[in-house]
PDB file of N, CA and C in Angstrom:
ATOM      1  N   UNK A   1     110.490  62.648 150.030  1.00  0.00           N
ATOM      2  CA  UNK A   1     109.971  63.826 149.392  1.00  0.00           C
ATOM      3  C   UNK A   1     111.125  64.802 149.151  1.00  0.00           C
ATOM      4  N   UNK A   2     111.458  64.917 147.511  1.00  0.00           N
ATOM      5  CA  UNK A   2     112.408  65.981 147.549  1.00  0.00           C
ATOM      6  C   UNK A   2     112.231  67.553 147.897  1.00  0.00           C
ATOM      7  N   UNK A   3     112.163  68.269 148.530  1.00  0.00           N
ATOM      8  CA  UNK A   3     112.018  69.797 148.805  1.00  0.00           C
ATOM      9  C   UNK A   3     113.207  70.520 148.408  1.00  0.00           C
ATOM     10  N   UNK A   4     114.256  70.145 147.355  1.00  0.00           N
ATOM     11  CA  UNK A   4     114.829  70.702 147.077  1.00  0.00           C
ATOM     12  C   UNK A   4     114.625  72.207 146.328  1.00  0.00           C
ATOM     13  N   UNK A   5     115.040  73.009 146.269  1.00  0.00           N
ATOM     14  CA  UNK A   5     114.525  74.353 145.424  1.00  0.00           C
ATOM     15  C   UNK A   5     114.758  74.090 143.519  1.00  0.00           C
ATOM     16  N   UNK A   6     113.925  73.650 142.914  1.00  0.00           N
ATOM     17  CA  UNK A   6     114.436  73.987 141.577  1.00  0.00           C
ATOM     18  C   UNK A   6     115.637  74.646 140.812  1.00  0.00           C
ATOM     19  N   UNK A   7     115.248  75.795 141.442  1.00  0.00           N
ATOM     20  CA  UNK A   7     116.658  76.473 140.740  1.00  0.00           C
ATOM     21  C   UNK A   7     118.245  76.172 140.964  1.00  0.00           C
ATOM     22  N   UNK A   8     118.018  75.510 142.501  1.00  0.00           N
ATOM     23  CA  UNK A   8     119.593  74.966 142.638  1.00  0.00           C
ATOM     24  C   UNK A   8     119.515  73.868 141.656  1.00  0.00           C
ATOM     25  N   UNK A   9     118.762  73.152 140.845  1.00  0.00           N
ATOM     26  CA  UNK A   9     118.954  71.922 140.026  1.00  0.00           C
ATOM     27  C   UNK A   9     119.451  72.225 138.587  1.00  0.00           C
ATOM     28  N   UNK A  10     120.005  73.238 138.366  1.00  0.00           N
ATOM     29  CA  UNK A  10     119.839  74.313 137.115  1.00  0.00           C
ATOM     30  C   UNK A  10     120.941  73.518 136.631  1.00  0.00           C
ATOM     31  N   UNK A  11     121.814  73.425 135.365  1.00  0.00           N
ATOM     32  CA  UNK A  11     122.866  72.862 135.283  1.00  0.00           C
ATOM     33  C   UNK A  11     124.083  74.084 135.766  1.00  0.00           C
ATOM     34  N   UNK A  12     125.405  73.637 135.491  1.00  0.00           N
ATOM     35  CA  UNK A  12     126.275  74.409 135.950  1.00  0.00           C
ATOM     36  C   UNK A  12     127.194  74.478 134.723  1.00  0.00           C
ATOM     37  N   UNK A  13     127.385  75.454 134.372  1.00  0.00           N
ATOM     38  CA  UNK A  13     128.056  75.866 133.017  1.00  0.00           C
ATOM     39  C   UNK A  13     129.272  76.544 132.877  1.00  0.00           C
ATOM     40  N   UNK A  14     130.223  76.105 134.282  1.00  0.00           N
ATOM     41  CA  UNK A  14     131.452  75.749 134.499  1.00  0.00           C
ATOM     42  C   UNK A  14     131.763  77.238 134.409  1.00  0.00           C
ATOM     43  N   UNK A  15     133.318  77.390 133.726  1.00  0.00           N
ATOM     44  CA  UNK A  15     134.325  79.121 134.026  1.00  0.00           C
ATOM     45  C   UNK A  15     133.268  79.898 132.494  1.00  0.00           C
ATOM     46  N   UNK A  16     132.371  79.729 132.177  1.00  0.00           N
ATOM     47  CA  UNK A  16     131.239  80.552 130.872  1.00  0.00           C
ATOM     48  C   UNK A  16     130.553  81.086 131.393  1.00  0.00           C
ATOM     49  N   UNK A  17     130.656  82.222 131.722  1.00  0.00           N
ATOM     50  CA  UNK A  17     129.334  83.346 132.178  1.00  0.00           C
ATOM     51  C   UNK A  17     128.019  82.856 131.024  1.00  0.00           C
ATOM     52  N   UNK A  18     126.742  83.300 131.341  1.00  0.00           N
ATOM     53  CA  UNK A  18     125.920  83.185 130.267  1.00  0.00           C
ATOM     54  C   UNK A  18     125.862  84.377 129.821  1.00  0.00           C
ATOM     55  N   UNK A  19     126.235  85.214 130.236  1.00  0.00           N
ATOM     56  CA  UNK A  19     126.274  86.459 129.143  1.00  0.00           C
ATOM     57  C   UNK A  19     127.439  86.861 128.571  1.00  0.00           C
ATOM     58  N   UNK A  20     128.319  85.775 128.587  1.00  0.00           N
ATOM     59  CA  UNK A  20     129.988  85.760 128.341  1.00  0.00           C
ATOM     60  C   UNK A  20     129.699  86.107 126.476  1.00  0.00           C
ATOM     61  N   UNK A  21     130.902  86.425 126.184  1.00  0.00           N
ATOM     62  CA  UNK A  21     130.961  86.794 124.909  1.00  0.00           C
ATOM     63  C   UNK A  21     130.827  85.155 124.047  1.00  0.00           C
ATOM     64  N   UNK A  22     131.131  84.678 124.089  1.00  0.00           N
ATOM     65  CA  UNK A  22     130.246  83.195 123.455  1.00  0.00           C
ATOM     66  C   UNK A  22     128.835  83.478 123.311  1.00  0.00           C
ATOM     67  N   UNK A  23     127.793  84.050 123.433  1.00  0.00           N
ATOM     68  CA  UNK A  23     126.489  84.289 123.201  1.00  0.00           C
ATOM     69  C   UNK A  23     125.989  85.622 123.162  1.00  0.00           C
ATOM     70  N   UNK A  24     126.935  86.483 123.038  1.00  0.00           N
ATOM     71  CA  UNK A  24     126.954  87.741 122.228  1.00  0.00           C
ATOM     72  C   UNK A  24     127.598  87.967 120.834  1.00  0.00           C
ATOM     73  N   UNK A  25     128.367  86.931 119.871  1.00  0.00           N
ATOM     74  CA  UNK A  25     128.201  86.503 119.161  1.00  0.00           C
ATOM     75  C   UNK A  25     127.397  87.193 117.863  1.00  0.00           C
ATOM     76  N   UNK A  26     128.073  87.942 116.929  1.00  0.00           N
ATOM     77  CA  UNK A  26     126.825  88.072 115.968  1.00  0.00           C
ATOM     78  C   UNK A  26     126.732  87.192 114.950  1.00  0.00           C
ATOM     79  N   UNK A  27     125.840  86.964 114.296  1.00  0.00           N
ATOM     80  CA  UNK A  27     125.443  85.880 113.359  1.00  0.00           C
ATOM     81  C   UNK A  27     125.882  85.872 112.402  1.00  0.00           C
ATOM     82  N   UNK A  28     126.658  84.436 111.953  1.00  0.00           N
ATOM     83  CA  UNK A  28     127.516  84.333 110.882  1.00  0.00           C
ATOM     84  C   UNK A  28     127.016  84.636 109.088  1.00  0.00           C
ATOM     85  N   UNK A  29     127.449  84.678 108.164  1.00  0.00           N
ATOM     86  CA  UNK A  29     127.301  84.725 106.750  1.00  0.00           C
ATOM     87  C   UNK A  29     125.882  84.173 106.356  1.00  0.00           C
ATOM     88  N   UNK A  30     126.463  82.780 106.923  1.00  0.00           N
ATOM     89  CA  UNK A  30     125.582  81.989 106.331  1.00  0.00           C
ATOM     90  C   UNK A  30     124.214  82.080 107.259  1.00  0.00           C
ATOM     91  N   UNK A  31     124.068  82.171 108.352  1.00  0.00           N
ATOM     92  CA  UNK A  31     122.497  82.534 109.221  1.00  0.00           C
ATOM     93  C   UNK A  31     121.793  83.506 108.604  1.00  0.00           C
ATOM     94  N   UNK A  32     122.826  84.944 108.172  1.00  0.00           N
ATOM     95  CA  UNK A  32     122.191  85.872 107.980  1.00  0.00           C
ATOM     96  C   UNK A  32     121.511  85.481 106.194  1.00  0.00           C
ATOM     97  N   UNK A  33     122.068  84.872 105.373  1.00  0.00           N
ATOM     98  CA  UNK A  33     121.889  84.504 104.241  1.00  0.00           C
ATOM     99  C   UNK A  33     120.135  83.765 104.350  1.00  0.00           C
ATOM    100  N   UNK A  34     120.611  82.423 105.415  1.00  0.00           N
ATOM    101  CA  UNK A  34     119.361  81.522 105.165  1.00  0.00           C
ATOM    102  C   UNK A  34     117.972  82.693 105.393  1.00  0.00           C
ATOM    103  N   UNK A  35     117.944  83.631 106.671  1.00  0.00           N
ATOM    104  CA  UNK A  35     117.433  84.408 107.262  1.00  0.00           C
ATOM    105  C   UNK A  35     116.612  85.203 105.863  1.00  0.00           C
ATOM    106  N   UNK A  36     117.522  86.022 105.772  1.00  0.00           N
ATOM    107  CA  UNK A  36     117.130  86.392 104.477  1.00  0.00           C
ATOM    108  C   UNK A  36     116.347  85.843 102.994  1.00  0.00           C
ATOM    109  N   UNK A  37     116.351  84.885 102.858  1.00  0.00           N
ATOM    110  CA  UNK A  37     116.102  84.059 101.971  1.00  0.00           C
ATOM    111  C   UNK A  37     114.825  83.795 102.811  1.00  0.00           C
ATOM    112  N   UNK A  38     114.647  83.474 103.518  1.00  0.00           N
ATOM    113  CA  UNK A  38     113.492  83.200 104.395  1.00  0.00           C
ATOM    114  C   UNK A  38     112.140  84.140 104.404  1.00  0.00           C
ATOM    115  N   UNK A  39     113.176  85.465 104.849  1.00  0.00           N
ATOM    116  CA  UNK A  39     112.418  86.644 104.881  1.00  0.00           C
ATOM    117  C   UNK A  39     111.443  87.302 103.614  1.00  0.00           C
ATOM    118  N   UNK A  40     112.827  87.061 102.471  1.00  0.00           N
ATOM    119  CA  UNK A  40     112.473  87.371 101.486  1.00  0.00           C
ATOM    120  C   UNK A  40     110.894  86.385 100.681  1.00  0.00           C
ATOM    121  N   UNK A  41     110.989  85.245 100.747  1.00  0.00           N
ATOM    122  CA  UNK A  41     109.864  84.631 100.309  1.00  0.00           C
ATOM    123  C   UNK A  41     108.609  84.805 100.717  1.00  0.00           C
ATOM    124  N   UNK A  42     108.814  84.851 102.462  1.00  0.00           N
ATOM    125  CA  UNK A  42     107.464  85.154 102.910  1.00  0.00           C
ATOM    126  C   UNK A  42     107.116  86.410 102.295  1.00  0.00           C
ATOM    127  N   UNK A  43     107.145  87.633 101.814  1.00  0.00           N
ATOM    128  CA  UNK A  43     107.046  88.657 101.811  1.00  0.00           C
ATOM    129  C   UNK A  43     106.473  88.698 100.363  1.00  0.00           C
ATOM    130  N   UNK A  44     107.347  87.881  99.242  1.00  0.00           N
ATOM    131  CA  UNK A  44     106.941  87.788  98.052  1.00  0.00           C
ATOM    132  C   UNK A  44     105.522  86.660  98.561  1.00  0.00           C
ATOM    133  N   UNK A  45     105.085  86.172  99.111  1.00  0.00           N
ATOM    134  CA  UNK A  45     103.843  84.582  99.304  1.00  0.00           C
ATOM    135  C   UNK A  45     103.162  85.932  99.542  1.00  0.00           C
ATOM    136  N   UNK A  46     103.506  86.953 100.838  1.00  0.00           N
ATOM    137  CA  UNK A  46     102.147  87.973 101.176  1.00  0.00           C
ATOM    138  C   UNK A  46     101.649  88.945  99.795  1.00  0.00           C
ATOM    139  N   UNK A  47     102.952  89.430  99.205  1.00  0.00           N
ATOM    140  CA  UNK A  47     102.941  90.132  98.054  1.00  0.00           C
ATOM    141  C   UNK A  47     101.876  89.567  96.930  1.00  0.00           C
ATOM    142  N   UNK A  48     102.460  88.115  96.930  1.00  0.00           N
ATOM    143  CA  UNK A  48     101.474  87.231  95.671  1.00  0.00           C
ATOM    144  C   UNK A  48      99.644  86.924  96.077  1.00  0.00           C
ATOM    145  N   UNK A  49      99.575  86.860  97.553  1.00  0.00           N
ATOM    146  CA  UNK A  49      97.944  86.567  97.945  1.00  0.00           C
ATOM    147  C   UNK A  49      97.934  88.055  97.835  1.00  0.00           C
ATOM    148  N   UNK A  50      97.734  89.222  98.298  1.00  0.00           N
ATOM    149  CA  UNK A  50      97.371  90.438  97.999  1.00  0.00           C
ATOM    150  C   UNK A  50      97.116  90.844  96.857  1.00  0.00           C
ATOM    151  N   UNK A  51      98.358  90.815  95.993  1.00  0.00           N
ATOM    152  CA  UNK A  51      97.483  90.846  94.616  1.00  0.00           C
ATOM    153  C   UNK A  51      96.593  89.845  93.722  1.00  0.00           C
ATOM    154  N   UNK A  52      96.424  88.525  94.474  1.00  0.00           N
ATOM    155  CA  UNK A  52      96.059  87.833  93.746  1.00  0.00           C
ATOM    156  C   UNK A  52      93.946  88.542  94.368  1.00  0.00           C
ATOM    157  N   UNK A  53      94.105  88.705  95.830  1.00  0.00           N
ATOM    158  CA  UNK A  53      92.967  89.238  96.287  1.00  0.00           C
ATOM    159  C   UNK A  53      92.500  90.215  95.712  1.00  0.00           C
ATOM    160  N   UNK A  54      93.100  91.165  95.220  1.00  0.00           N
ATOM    161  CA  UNK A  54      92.855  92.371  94.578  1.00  0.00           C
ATOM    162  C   UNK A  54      92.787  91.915  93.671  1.00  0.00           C
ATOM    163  N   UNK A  55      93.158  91.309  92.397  1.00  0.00           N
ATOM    164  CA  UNK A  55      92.460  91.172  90.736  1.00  0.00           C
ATOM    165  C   UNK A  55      90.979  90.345  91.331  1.00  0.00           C
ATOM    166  N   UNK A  56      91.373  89.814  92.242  1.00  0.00           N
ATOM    167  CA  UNK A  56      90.072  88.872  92.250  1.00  0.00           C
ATOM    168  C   UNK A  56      88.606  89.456  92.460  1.00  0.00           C
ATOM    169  N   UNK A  57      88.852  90.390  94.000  1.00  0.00           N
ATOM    170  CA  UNK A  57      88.036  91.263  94.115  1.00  0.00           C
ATOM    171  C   UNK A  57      87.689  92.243  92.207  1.00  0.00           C
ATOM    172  N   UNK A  58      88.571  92.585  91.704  1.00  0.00           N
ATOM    173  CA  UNK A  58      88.522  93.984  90.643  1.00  0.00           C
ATOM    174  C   UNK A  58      87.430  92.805  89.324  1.00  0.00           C
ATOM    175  N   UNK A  59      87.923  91.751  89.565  1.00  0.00           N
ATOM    176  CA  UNK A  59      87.227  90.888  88.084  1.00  0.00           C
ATOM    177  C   UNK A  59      85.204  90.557  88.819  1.00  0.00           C
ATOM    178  N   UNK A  60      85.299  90.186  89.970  1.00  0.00           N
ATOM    179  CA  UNK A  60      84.322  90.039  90.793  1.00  0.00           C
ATOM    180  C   UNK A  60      83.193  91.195  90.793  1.00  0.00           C
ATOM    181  N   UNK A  61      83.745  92.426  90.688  1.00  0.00           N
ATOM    182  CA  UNK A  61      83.118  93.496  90.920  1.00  0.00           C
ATOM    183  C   UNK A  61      82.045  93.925  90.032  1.00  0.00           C
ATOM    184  N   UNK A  62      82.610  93.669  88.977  1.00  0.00           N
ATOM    185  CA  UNK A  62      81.208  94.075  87.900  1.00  0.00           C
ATOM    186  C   UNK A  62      80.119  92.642  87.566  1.00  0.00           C
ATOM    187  N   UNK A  63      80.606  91.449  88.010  1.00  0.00           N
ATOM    188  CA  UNK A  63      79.402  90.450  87.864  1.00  0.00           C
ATOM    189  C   UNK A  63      79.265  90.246  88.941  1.00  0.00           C
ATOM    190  N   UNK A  64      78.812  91.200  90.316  1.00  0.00           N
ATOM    191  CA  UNK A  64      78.276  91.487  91.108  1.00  0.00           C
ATOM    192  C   UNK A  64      76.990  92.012  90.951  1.00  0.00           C
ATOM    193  N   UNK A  65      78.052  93.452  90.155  1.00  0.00           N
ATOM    194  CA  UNK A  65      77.045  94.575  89.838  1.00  0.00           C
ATOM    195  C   UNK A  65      76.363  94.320  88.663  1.00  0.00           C
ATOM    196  N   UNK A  66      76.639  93.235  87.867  1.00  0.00           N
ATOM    197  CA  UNK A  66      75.275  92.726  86.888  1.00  0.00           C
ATOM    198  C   UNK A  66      74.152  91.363  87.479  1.00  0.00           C
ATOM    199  N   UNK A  67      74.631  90.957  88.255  1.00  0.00           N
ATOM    200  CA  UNK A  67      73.546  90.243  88.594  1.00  0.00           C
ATOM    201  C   UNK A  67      72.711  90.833  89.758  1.00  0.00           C
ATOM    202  N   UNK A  68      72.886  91.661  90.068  1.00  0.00           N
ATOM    203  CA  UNK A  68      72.111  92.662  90.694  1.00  0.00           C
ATOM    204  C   UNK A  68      71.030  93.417  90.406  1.00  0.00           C
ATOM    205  N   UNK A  69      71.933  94.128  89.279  1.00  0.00           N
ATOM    206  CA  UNK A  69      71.127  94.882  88.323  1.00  0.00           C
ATOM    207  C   UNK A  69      69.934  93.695  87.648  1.00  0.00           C
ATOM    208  N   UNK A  70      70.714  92.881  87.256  1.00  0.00           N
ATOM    209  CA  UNK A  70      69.672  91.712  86.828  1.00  0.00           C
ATOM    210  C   UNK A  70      67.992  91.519  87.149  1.00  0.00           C
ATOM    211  N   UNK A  71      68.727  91.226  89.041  1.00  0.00           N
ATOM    212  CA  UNK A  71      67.478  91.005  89.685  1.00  0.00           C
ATOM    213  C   UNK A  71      66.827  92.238  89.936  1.00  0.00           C
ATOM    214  N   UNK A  72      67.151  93.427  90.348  1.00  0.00           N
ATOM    215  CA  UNK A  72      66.469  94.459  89.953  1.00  0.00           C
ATOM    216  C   UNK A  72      65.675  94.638  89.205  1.00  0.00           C
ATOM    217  N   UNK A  73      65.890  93.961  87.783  1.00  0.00           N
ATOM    218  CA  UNK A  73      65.030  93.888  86.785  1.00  0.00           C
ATOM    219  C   UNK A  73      63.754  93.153  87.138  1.00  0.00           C
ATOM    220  N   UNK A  74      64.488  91.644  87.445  1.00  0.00           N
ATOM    221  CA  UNK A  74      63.159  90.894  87.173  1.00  0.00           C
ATOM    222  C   UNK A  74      62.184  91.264  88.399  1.00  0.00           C
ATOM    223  N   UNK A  75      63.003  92.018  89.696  1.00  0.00           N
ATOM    224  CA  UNK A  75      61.575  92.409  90.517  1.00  0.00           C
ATOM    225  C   UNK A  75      60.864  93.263  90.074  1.00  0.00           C
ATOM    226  N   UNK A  76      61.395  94.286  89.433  1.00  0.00           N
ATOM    227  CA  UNK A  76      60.654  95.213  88.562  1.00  0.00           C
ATOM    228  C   UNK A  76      59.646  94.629  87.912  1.00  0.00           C
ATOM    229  N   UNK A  77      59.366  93.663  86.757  1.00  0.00           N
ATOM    230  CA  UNK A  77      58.952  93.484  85.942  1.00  0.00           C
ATOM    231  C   UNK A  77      58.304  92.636  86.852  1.00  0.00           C
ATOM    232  N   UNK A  78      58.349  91.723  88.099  1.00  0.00           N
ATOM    233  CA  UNK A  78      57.357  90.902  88.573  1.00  0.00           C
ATOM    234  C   UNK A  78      56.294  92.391  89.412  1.00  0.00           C
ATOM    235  N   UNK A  79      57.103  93.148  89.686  1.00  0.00           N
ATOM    236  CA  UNK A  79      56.231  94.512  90.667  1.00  0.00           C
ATOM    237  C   UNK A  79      54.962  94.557  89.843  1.00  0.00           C
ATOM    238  N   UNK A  80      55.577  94.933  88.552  1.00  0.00           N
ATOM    239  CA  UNK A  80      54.381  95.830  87.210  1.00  0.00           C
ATOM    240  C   UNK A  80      53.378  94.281  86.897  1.00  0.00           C
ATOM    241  N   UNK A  81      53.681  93.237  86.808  1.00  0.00           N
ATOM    242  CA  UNK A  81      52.668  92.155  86.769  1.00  0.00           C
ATOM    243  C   UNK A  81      52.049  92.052  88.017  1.00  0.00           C
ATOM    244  N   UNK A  82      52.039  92.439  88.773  1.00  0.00           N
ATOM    245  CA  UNK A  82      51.552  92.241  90.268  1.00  0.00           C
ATOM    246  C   UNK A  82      50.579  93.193  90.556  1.00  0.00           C
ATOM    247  N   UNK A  83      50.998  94.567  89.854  1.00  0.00           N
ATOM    248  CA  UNK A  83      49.889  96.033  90.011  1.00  0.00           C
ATOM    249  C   UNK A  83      48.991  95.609  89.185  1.00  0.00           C
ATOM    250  N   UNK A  84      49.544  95.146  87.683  1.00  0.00           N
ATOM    251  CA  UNK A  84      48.671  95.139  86.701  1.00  0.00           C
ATOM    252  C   UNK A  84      47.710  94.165  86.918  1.00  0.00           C
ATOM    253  N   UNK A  85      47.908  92.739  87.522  1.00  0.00           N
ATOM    254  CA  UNK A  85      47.071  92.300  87.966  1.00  0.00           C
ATOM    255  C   UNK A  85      45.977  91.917  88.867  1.00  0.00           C
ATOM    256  N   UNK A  86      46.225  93.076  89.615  1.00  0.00           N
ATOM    257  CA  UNK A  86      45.605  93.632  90.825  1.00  0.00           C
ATOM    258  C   UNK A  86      44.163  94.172  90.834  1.00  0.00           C
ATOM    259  N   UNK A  87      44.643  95.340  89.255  1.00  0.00           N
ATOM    260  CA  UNK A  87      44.013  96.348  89.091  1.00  0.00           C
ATOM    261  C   UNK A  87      42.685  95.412  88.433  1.00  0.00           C
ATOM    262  N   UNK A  88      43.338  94.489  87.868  1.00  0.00           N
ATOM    263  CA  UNK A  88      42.186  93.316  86.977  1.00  0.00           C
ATOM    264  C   UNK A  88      40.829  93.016  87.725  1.00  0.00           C
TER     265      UNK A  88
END
């Protein structure tokens, strides 16, 4: 049964501090480039569903509000056949 402690099993990363200047490091040309390019698309993909949501919603809106109105109608007009034939 090993009971060794985990953390002594850690590797050993010789005369390199881990916070040695090797990994403080700022990011070269090209990272910051891909990064960017990266950044930039997602932003135009959110840009493009937002407005694509918004015309969609704006075209949606009034053949909402006519088939509404629609049925409005025809309950209307079934209401007044319903009194009128009541009254019969």
């Amino acid at each position: 049964m090993n009971q060794v402690p985990s953390h002594s099993q850690t590797p050993d990363f010789g005369h390199i501090p881990q916070t040695g200047i090797l990994y403080q490091q700022p990011p070269s040309t090209e990272q910051l480039a891909k990064s960017n390019k990266r950044n930039k698309f997602r932003a135009d993909a959110k840009d493009a569903f937002l407005i694509i949501g918004f015309i969609g919603a704006v075209i949606a809106g009034p053949f909402t509000v006519k088939s509404c109105s629609e049925e409005v109608d025809r309950q209307t007009i079934e209401s007044i056949k319903f009194q009128t034939g009541a009254r019969s």
